[in-house]
PDB file of N, CA and C in Angstrom:
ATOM      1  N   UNK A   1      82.648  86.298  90.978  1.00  0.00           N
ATOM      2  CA  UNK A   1      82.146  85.498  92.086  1.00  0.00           C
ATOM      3  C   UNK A   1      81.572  86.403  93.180  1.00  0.00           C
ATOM      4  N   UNK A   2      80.190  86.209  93.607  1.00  0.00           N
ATOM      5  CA  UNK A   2      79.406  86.937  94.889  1.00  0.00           C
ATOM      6  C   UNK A   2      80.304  86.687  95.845  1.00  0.00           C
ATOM      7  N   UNK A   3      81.202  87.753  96.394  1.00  0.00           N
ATOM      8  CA  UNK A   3      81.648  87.326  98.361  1.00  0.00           C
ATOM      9  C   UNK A   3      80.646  87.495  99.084  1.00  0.00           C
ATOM     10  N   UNK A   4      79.924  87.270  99.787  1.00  0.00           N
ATOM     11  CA  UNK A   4      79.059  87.040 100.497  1.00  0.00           C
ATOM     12  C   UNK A   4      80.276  88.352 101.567  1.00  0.00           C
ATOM     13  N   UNK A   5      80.719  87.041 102.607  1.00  0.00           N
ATOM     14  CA  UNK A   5      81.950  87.314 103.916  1.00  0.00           C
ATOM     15  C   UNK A   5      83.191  87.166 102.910  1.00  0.00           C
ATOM     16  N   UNK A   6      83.686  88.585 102.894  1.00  0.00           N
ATOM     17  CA  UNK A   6      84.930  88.468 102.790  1.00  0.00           C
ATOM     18  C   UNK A   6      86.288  88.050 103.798  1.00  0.00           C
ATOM     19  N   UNK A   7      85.945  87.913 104.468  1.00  0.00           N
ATOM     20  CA  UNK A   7      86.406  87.205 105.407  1.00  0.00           C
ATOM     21  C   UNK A   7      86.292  85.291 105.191  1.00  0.00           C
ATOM     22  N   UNK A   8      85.343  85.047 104.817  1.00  0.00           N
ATOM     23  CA  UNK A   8      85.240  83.625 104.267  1.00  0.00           C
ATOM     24  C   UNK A   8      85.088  83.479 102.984  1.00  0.00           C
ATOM     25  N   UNK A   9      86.523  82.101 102.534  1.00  0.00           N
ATOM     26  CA  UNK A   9      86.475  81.745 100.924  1.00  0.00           C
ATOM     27  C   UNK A   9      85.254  80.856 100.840  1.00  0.00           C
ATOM     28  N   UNK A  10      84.616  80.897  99.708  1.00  0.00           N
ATOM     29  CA  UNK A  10      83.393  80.055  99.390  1.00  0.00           C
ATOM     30  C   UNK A  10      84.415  78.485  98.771  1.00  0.00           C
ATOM     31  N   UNK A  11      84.096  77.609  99.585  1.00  0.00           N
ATOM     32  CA  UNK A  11      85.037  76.555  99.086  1.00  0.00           C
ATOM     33  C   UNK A  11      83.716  75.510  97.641  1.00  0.00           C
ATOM     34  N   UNK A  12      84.634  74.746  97.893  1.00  0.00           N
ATOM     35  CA  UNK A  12      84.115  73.769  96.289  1.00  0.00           C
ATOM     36  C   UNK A  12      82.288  73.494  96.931  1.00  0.00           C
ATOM     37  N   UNK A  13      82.638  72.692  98.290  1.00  0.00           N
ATOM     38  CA  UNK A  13      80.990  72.402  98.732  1.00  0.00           C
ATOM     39  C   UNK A  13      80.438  73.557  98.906  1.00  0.00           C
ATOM     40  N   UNK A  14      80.802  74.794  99.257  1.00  0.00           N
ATOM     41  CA  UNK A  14      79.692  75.567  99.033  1.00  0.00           C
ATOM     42  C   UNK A  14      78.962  76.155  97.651  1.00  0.00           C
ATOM     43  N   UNK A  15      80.141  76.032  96.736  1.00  0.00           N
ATOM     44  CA  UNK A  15      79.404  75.903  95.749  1.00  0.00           C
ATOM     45  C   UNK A  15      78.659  75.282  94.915  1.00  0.00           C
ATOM     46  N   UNK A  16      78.496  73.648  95.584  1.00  0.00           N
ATOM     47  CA  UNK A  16      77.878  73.172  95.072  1.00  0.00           C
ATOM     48  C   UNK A  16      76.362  73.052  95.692  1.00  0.00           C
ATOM     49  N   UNK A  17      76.398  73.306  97.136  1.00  0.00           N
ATOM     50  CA  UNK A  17      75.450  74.097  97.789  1.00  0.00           C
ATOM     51  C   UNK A  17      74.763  74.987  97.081  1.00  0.00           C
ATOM     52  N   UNK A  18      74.933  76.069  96.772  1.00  0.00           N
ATOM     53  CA  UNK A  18      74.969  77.379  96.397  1.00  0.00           C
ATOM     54  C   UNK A  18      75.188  77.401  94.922  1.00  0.00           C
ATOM     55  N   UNK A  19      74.275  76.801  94.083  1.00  0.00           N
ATOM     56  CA  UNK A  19      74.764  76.703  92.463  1.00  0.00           C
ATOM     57  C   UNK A  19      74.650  78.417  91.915  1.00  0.00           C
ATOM     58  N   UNK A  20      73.741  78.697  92.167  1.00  0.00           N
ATOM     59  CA  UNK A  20      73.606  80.359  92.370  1.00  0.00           C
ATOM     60  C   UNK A  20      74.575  81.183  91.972  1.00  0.00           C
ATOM     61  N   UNK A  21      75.565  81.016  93.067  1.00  0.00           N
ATOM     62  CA  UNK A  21      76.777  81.767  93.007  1.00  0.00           C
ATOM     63  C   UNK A  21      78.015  81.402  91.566  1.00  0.00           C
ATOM     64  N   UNK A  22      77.575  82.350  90.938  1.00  0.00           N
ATOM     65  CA  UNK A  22      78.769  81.979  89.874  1.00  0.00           C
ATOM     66  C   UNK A  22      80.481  82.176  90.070  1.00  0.00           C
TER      67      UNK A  22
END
């Protein structure tokens, strides 16, 4: 999974935002 901010978890909506990110 890309961390972007490790400081911020990528939650469910951002991944569905963000299909990209595997």
């Amino acid at each position: 999974m890309l961390n972007i901010n490790p400081s911020r978890r990528i939650s469910a909506a951002d991944a569905l935002k963000h299909p990209w990110i595997c």
